[in-house]
N, C-alpha and C. Protein backbone atom coordinates (compact mmCIF):
# COMPACT_ATOMS: atom_id res chain seq x y z
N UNK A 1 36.86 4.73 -25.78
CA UNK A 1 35.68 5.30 -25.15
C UNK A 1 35.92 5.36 -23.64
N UNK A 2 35.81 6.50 -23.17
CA UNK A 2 35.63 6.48 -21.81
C UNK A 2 34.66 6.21 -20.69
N UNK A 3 35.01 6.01 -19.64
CA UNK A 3 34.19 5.05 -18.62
C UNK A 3 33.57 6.26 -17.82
N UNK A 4 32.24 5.93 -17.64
CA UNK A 4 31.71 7.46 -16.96
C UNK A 4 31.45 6.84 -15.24
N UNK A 5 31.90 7.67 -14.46
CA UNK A 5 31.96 6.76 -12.83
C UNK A 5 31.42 7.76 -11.88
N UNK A 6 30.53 7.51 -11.30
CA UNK A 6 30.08 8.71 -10.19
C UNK A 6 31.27 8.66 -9.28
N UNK A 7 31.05 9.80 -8.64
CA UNK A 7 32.25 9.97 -7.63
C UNK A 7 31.93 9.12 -6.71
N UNK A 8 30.95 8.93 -5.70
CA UNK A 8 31.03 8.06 -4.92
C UNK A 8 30.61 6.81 -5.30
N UNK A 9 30.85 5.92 -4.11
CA UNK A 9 30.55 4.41 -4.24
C UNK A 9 29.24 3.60 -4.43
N UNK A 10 28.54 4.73 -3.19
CA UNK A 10 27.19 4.16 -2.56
C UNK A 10 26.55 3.44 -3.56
N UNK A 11 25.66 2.34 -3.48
CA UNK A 11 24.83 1.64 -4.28
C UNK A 11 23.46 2.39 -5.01
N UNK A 12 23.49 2.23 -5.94
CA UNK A 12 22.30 3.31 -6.79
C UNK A 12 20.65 2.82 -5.78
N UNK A 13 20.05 3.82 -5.51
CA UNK A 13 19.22 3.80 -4.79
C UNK A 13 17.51 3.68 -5.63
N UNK A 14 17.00 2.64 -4.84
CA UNK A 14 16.16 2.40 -5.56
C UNK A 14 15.33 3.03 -5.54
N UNK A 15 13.88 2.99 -6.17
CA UNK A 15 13.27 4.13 -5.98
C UNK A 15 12.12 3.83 -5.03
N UNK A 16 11.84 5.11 -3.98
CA UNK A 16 10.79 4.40 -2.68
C UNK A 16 9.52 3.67 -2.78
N UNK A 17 9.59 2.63 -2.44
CA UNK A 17 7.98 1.96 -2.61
C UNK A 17 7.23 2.58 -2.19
N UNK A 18 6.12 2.57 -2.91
CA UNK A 18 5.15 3.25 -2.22
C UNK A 18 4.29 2.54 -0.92
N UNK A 19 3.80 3.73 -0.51
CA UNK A 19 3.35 3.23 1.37
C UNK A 19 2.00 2.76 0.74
N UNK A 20 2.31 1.14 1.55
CA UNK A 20 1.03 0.22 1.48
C UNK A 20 -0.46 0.67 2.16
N UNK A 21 -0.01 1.45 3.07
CA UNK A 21 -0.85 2.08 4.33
C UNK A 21 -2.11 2.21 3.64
N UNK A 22 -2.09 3.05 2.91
CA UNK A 22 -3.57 3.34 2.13
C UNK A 22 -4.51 2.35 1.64
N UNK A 23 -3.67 1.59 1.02
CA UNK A 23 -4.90 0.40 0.29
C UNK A 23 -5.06 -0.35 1.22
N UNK A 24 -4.01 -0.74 2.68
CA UNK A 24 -4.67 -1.43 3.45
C UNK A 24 -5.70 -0.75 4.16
N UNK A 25 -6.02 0.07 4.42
CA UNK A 25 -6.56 0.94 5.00
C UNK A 25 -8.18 0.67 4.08
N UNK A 26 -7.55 1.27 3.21
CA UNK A 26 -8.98 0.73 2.51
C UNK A 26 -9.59 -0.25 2.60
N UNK A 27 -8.96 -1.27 2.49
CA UNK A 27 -9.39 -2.90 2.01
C UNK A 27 -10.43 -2.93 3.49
N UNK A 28 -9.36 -2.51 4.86
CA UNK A 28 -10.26 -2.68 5.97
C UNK A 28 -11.22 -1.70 5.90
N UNK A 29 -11.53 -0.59 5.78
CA UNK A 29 -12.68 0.19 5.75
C UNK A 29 -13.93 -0.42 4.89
N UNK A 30 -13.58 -1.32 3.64
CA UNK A 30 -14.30 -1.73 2.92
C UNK A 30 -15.09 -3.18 3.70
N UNK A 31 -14.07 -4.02 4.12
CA UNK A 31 -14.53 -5.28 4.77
C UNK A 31 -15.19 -4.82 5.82
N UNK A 32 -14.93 -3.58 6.70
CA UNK A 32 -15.85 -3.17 7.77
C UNK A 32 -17.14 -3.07 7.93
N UNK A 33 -17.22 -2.25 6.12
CA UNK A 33 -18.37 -1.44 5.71
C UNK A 33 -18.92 -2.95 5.51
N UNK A 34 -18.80 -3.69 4.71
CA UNK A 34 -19.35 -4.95 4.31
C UNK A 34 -20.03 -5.70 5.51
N UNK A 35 -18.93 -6.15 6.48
CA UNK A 35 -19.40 -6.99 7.79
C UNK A 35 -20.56 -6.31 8.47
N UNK A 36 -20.64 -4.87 8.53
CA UNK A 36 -21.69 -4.13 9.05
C UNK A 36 -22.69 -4.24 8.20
N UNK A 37 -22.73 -4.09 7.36
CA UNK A 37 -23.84 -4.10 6.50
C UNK A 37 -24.71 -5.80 6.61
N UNK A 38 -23.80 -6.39 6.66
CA UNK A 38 -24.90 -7.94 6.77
C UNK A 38 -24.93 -8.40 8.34
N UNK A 39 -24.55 -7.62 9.15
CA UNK A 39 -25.22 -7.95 10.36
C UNK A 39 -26.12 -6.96 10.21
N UNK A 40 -26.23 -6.06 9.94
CA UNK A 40 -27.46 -5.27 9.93
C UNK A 40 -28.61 -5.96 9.36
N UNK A 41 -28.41 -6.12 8.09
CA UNK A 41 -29.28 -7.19 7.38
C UNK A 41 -29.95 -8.36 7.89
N UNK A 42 -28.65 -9.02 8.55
CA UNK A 42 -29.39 -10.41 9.50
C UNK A 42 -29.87 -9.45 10.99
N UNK A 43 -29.53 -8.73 11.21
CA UNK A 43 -30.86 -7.91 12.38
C UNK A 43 -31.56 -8.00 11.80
N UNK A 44 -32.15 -7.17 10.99
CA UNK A 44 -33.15 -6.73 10.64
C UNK A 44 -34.68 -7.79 10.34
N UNK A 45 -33.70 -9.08 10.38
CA UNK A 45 -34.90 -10.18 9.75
C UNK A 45 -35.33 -10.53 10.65
């Protein structure tokens, strides 16, 4: 049986992680929305 070999060397490339950017993004838009919301709340009283 023969040996199947890419021509070059380079190391097999993994595949790109995906960009965290977004869900952090979120998480802070969400904790924002949150923190605003209960100082508003404790204004309001």
């Amino acid at each position: 049986m023969e040996s199947i070999r890419p021509d070059n060397t380079d190391p097999i490339p993994l595949r790109p992680t995906p960009s965290q950017f977004g869900t952090i993004m979120m998480r802070f838009v969400g904790l924002l929305a949150i923190a605003i919301a209960i100082l508003a709340f404790v204004y309001s009283r």
